[in-house]
C-alpha atoms as a PDB file:
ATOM      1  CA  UNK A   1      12.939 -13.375   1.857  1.00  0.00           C
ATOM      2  CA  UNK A   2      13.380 -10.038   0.174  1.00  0.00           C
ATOM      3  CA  UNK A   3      14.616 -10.274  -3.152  1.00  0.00           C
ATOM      4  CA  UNK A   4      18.364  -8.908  -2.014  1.00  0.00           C
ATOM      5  CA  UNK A   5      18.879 -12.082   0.107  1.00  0.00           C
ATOM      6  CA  UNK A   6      18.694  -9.665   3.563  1.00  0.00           C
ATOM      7  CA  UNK A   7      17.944 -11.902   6.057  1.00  0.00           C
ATOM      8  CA  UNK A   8      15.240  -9.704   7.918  1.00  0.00           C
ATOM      9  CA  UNK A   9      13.157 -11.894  10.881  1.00  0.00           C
ATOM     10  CA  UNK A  10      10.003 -10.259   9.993  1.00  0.00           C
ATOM     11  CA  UNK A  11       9.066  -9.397   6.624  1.00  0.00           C
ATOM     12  CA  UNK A  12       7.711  -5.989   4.651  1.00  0.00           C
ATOM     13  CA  UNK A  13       4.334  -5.755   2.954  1.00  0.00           C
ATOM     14  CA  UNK A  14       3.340  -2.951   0.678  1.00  0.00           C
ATOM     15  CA  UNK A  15      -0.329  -2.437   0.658  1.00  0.00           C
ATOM     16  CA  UNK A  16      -1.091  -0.503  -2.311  1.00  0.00           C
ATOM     17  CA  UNK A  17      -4.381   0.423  -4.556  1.00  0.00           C
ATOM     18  CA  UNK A  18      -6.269   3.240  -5.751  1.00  0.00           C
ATOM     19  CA  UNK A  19      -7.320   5.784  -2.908  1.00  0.00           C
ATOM     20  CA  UNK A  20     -10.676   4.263  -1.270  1.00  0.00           C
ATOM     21  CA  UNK A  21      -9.724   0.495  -1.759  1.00  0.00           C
ATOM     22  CA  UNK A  22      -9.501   0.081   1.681  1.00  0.00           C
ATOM     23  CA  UNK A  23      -5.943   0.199   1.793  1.00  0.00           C
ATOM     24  CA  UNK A  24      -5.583   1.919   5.969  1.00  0.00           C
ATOM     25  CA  UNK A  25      -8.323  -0.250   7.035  1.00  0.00           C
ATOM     26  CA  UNK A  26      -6.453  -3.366   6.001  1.00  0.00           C
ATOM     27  CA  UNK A  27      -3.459  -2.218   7.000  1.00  0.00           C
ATOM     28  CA  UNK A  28      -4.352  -1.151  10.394  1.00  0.00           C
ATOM     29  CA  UNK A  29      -6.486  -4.561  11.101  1.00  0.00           C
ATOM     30  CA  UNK A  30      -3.441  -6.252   9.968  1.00  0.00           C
ATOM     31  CA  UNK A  31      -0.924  -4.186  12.015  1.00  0.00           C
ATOM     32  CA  UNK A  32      -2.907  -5.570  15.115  1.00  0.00           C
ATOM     33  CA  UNK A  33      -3.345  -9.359  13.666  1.00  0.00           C
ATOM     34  CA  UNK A  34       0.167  -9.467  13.617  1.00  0.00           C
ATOM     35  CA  UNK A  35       1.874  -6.982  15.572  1.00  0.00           C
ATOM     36  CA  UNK A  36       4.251  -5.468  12.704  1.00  0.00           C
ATOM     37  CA  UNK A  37       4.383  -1.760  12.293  1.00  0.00           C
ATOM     38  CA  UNK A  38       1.819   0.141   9.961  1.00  0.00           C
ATOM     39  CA  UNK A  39       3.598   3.188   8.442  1.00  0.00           C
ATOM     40  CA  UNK A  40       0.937   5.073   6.270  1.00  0.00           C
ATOM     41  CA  UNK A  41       2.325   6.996   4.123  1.00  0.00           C
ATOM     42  CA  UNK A  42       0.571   9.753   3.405  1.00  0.00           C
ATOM     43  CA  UNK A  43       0.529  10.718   7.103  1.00  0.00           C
ATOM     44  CA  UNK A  44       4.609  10.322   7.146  1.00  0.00           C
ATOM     45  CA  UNK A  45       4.515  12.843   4.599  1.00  0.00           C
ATOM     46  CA  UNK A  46       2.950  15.412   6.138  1.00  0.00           C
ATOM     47  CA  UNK A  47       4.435  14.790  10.000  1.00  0.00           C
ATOM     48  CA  UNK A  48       7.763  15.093   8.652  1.00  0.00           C
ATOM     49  CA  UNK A  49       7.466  17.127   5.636  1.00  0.00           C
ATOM     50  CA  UNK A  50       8.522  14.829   2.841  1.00  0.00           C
ATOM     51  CA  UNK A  51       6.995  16.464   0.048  1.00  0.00           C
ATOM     52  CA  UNK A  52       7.541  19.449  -2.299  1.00  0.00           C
ATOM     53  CA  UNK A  53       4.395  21.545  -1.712  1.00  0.00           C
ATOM     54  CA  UNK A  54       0.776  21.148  -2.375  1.00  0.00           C
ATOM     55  CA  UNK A  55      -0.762  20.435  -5.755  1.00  0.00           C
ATOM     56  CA  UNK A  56      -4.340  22.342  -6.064  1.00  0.00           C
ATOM     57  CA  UNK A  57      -5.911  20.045  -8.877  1.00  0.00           C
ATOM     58  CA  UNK A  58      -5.696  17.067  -7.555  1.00  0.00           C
ATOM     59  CA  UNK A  59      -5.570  18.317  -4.052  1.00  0.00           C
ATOM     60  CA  UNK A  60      -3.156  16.879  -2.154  1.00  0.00           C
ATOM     61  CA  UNK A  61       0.688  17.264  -1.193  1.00  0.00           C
ATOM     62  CA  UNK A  62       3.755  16.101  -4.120  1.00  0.00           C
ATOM     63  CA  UNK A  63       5.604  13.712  -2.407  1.00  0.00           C
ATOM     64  CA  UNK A  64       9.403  13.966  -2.373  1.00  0.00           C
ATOM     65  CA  UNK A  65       9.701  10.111  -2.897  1.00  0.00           C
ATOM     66  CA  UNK A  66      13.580  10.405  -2.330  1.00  0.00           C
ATOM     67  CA  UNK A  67      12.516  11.901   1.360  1.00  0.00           C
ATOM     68  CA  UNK A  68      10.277   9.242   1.747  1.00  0.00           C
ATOM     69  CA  UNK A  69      12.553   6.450   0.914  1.00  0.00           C
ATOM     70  CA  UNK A  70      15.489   7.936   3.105  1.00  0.00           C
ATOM     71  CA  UNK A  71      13.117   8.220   5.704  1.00  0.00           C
ATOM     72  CA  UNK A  72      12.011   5.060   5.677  1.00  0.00           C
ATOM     73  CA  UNK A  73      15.139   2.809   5.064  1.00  0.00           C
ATOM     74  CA  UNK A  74      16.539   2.020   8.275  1.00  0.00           C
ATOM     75  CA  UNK A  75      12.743   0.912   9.552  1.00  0.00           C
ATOM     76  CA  UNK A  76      12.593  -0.990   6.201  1.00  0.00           C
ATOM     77  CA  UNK A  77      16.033  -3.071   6.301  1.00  0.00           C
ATOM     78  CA  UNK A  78      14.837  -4.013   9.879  1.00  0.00           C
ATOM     79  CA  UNK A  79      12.037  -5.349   8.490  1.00  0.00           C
ATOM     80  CA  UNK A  80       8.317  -6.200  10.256  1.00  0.00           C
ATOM     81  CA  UNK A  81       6.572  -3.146   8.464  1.00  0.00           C
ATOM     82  CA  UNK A  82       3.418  -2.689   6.519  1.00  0.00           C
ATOM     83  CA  UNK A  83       3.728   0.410   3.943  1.00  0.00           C
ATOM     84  CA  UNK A  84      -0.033   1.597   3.150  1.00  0.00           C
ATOM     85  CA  UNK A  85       0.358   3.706   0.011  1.00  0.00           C
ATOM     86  CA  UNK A  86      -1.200   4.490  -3.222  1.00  0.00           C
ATOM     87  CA  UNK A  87       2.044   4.159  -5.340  1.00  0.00           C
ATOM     88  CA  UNK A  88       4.563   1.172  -5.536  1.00  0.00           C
ATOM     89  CA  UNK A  89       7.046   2.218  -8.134  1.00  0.00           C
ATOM     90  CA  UNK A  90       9.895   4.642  -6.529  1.00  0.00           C
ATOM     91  CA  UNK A  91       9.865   2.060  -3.469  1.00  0.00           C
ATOM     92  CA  UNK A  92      13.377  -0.074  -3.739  1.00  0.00           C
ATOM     93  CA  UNK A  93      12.293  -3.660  -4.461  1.00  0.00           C
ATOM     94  CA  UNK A  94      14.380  -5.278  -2.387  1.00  0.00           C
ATOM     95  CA  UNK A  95      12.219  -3.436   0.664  1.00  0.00           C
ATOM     96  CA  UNK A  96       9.175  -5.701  -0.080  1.00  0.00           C
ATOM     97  CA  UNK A  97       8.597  -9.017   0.593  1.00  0.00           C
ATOM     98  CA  UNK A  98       4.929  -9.341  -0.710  1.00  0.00           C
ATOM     99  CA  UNK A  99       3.089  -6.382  -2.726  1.00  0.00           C
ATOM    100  CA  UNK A 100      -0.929  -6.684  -1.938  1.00  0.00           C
ATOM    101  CA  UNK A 101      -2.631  -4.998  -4.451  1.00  0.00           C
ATOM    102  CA  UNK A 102      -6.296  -3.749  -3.578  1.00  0.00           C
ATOM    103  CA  UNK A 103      -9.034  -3.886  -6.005  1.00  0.00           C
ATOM    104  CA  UNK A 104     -12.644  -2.549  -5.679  1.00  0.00           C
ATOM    105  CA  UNK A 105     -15.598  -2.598  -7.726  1.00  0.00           C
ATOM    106  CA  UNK A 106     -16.011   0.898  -9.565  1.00  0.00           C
ATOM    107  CA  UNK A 107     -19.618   1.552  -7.974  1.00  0.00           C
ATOM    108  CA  UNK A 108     -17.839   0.818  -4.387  1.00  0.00           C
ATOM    109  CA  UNK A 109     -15.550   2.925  -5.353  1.00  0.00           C
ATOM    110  CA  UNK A 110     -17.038   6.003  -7.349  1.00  0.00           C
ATOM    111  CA  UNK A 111     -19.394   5.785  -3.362  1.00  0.00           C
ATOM    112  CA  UNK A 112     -16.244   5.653  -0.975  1.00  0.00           C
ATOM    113  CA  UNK A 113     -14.524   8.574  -2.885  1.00  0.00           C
ATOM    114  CA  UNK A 114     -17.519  10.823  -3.094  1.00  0.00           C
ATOM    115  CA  UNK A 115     -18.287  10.557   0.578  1.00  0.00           C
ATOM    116  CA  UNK A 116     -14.545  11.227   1.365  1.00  0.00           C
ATOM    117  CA  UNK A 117     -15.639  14.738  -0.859  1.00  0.00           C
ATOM    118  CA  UNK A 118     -13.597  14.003  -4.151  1.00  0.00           C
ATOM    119  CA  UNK A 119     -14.900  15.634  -7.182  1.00  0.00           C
ATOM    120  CA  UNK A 120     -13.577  16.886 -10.614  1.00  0.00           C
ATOM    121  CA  UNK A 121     -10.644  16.156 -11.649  1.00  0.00           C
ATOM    122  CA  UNK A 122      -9.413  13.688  -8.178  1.00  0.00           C
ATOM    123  CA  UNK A 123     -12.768  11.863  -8.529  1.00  0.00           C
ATOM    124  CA  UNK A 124     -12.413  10.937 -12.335  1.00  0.00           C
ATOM    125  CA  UNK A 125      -8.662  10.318 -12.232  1.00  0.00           C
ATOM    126  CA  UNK A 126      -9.368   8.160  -9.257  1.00  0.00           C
ATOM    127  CA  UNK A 127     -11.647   6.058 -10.778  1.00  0.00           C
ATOM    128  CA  UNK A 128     -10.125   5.535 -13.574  1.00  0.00           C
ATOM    129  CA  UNK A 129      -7.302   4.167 -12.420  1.00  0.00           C
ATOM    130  CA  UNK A 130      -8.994   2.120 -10.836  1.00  0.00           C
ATOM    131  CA  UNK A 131     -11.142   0.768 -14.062  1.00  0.00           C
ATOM    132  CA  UNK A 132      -7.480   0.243 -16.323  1.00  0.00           C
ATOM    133  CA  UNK A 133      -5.968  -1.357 -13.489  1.00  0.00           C
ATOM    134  CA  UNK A 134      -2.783   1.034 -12.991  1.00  0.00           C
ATOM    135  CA  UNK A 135      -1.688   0.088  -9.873  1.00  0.00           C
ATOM    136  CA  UNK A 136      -1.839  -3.309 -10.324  1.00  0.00           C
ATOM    137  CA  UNK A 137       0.108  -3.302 -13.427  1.00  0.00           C
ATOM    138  CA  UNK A 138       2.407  -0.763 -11.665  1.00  0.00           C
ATOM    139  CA  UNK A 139       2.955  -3.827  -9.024  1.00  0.00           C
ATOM    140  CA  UNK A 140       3.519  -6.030 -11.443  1.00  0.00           C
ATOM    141  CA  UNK A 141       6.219  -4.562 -13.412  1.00  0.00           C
ATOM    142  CA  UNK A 142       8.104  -3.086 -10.404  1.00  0.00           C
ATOM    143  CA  UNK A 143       8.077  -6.238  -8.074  1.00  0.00           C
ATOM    144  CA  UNK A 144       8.992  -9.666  -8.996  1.00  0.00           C
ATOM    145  CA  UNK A 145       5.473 -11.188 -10.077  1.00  0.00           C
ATOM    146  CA  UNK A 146       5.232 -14.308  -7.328  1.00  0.00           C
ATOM    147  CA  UNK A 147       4.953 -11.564  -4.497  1.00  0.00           C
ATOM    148  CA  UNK A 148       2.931  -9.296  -5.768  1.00  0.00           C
ATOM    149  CA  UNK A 149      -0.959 -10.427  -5.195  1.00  0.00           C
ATOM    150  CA  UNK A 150      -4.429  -8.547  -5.837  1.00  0.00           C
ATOM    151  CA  UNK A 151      -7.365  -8.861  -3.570  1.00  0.00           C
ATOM    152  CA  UNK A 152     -10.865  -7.751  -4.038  1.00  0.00           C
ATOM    153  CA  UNK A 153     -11.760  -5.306  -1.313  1.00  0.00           C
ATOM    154  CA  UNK A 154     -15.277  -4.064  -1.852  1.00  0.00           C
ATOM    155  CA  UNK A 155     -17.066  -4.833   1.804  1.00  0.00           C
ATOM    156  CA  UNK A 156     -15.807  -5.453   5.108  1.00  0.00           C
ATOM    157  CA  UNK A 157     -16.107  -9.536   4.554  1.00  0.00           C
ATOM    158  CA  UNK A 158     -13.153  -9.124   2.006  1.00  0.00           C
ATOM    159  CA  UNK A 159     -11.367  -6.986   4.229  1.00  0.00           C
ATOM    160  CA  UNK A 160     -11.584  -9.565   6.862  1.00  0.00           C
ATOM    161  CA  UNK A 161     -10.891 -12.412   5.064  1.00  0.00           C
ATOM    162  CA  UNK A 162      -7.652 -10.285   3.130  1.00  0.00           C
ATOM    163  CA  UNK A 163      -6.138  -9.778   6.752  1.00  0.00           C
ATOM    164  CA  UNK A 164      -6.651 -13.480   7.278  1.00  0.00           C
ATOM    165  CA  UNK A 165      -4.939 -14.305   4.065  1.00  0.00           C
ATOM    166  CA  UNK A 166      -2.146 -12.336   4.306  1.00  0.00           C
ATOM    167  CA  UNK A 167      -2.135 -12.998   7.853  1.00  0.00           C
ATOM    168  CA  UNK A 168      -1.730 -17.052   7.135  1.00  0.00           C
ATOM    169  CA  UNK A 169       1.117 -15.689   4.534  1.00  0.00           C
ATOM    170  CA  UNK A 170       2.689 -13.865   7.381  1.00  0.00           C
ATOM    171  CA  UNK A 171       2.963 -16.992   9.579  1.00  0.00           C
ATOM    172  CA  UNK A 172       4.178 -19.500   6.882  1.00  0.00           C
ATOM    173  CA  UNK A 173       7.042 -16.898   5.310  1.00  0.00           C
ATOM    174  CA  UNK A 174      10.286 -18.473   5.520  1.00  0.00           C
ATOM    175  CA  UNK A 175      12.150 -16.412   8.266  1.00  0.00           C
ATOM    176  CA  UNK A 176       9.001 -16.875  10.886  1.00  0.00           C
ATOM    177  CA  UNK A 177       9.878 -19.323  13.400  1.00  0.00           C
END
């Protein structure tokens, strides 16, 4: 149950990690394992125009997180939603139910961003994010610590077997019956 006592049937799981971790693949295979709604984040964004223009460094749009969060808080007190996003701390903790955090080997990594044509400045920053761990300590100290979890996601074995963990999670959580 979300941490504001709501009494939503179906609960809301942020899926968040440095970009490349796998976090839309998961996401997507778990959407259809379980038949709650995937809302990516990133694609919101730019459908509805929740951001504040494009920043050329790091190349990629500045999110308007107060958009995003009136956007999404009708969907989110409904519950049954999977958020797939590379940030977890201007969500409203009460939205989240469990907080899977994605974690990838650097090499993995360093591979999956290249191919997706990051370089400079996106690739670095990217990476090393990933290597001091800021999302997962971002998790940590914005969710209560017993729903936030952190899964290695470096081949499509772990991917499988993270949708079948959370999956399991998903069927035992207290309001599924």
């Amino acid at each position: 149950m979300a941490a504001d006592g709501n009494k939503r049937k179906r609960p809301n799981i942020l899926v968040t990690g440095t970009p490349g971790t796998g976090k839309t693949t998961t996401s997507t295979a778990l959407a259809e394992a379980t038949c709650l709604r995937h809302i990516n984040i990133g694609d919101l964004v730019r459908e509805k125009n929740l951001h504040d223009g494009w920043d050329d460094d790091l190349q990629c749009h500045v999110i308007n997180e107060d958009l995003v969060c009136d956007e999404l808080e009708d969907a989110m007190e409904e519950g049954g939603n999977i958020v797939d996003y590379h940030g977890c701390d201007f969500f409203p903790e009460r939205w989240f139910d469990r907080v899977v955090v994605l974690q990838t080997d650097n090499t993995v990594l360093y591979d999956r961003l290249s191919k997706r044509g990051y370089e400079g400045a996106k690739l670095s920053n990217n990476i090393e994010c990933e290597i001091f761990q800021v999302l997962l300590e971002e998790a940590k100290e914005s969710y209560p610590e017993d729903i936030v979890i952190s899964l290695k996601s470096d081949n499509i074995e772990d991917i499988t077997r993270n949708v079948s963990t959370i999956t399991d999670w998903i069927r035992s959580w207290p309001q599924a019956t």
